[in-house]
C-alpha atoms as a PDB file:
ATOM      1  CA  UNK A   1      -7.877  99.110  49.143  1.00  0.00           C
ATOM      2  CA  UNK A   2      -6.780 102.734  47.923  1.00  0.00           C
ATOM      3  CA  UNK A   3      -8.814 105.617  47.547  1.00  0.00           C
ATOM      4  CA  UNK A   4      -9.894 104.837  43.901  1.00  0.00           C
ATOM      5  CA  UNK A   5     -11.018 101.653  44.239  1.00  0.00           C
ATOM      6  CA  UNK A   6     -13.055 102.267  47.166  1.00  0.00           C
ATOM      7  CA  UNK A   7     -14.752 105.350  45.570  1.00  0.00           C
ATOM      8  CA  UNK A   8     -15.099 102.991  42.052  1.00  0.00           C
ATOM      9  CA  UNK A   9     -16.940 100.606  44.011  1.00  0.00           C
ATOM     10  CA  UNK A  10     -19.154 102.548  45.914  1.00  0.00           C
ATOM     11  CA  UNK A  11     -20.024 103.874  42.681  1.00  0.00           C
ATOM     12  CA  UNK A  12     -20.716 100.808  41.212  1.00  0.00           C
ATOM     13  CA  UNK A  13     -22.706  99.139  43.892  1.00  0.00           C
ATOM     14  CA  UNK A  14     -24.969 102.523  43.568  1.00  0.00           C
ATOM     15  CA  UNK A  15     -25.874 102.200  40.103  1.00  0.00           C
ATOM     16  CA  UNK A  16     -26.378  98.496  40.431  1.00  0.00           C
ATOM     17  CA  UNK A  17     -28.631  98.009  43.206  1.00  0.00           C
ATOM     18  CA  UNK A  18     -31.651  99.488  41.489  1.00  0.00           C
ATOM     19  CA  UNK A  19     -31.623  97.519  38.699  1.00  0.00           C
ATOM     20  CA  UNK A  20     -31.428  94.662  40.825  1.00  0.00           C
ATOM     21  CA  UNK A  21     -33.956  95.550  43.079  1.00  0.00           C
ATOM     22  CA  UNK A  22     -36.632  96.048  40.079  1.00  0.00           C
ATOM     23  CA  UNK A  23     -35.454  92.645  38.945  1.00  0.00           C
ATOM     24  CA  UNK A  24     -36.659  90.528  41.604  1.00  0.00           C
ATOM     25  CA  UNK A  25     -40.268  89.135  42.230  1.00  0.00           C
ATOM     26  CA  UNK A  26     -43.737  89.024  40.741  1.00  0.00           C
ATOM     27  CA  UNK A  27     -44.887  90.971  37.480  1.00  0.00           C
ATOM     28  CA  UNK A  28     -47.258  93.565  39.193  1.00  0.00           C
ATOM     29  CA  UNK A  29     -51.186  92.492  38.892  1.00  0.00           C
ATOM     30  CA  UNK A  30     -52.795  94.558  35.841  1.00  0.00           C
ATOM     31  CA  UNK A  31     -55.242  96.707  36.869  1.00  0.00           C
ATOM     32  CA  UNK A  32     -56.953  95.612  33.829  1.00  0.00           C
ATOM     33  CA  UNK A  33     -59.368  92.448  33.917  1.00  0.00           C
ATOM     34  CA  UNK A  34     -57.398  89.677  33.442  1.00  0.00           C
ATOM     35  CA  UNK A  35     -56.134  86.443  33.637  1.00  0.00           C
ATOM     36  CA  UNK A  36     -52.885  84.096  33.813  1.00  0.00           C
ATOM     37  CA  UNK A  37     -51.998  82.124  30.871  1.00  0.00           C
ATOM     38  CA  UNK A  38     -50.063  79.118  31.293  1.00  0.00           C
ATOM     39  CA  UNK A  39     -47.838  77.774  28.465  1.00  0.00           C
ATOM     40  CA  UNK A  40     -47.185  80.420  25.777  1.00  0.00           C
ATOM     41  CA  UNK A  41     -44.576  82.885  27.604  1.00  0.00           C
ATOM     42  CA  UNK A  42     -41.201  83.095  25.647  1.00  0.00           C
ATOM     43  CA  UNK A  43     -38.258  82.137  27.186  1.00  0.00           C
ATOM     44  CA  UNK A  44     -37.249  85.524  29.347  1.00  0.00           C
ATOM     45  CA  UNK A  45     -40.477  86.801  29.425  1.00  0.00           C
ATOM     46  CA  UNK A  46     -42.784  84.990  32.086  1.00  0.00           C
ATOM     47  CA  UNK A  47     -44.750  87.343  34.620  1.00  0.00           C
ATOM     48  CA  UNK A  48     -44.047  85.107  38.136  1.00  0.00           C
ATOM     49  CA  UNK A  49     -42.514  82.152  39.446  1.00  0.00           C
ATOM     50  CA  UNK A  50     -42.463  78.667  38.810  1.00  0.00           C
ATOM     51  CA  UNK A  51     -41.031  75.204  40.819  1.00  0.00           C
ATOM     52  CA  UNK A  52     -37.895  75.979  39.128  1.00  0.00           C
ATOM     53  CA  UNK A  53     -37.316  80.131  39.413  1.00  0.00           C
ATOM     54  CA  UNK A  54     -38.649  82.365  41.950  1.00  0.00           C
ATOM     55  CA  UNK A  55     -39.357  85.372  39.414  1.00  0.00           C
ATOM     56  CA  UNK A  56     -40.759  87.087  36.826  1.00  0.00           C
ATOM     57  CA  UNK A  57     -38.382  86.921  33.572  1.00  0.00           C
ATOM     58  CA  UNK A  58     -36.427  84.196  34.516  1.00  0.00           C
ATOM     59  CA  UNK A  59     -38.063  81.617  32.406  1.00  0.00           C
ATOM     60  CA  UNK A  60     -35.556  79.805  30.416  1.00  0.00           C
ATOM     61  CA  UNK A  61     -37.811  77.551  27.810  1.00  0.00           C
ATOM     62  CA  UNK A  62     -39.945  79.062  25.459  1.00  0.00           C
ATOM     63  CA  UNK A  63     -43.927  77.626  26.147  1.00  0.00           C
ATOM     64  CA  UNK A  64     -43.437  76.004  29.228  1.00  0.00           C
ATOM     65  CA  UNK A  65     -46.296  74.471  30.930  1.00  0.00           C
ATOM     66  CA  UNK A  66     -45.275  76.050  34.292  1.00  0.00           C
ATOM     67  CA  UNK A  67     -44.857  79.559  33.371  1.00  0.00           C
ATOM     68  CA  UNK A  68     -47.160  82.229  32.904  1.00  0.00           C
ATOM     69  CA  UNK A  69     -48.014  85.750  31.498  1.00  0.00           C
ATOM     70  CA  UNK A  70     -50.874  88.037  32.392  1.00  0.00           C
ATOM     71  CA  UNK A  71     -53.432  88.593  29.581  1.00  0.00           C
ATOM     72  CA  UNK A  72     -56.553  90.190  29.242  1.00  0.00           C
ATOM     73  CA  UNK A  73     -59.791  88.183  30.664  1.00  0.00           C
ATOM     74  CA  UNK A  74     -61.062  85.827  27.675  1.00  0.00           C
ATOM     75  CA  UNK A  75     -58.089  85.848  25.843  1.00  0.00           C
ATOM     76  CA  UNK A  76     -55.841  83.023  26.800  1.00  0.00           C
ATOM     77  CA  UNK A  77     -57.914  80.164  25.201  1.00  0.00           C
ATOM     78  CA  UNK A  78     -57.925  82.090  22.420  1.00  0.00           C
ATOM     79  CA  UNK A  79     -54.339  81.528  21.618  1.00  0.00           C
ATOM     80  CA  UNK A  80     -52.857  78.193  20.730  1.00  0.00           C
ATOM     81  CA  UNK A  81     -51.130  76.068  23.837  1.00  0.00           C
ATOM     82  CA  UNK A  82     -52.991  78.521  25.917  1.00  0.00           C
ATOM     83  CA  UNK A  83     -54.531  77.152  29.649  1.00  0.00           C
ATOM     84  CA  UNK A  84     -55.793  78.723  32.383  1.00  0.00           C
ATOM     85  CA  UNK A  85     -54.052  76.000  34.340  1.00  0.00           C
ATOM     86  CA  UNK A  86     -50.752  74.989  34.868  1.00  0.00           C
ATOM     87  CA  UNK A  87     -49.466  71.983  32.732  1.00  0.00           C
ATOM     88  CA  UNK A  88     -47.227  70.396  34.763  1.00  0.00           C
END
């Protein structure tokens, strides 16, 4: 490996690894009151894991009964497909 491609990857690998690290795990608790509401995340946009990803954002079906989003207490029945339990 020359010079350049030693110094291009370095590079790279520096500007990667906090985006990855920021990535990875649970959506911080709210500091907020609130509550988790199963079945109405869109697809990308779930705040933890499920049985079939380990993270938040990696939900790949819109409304599925495993995933869940953080919402402010009382609000999650309010919305339709909304439980305070998981539906699978």
């Amino acid at each position: 490996m020359n010079t350049s491609q030693l110094v291009a990857s370095a590079i790279l690998a520096a500007t990667a690894l906090p985006s990855l690290a920021n990535a990875a795990g649970p959506a911080p608790v709210p500091t907020y009151a609130s509550e988790k509401c199963y079945g109405i995340a869109a697809s990308g946009n779930n705040d933890c894991g499920t049985a079939s990803h380990s993270c938040a954002g990696q939900s790949t079906k819109a409304k599925d009964a495993a995933s869940w989003v953080y919402l402010p207490a009382g609000s999650c029945k309010k919305i339709e497909g909304g439980s305070l339990t998981s539906k699978s």
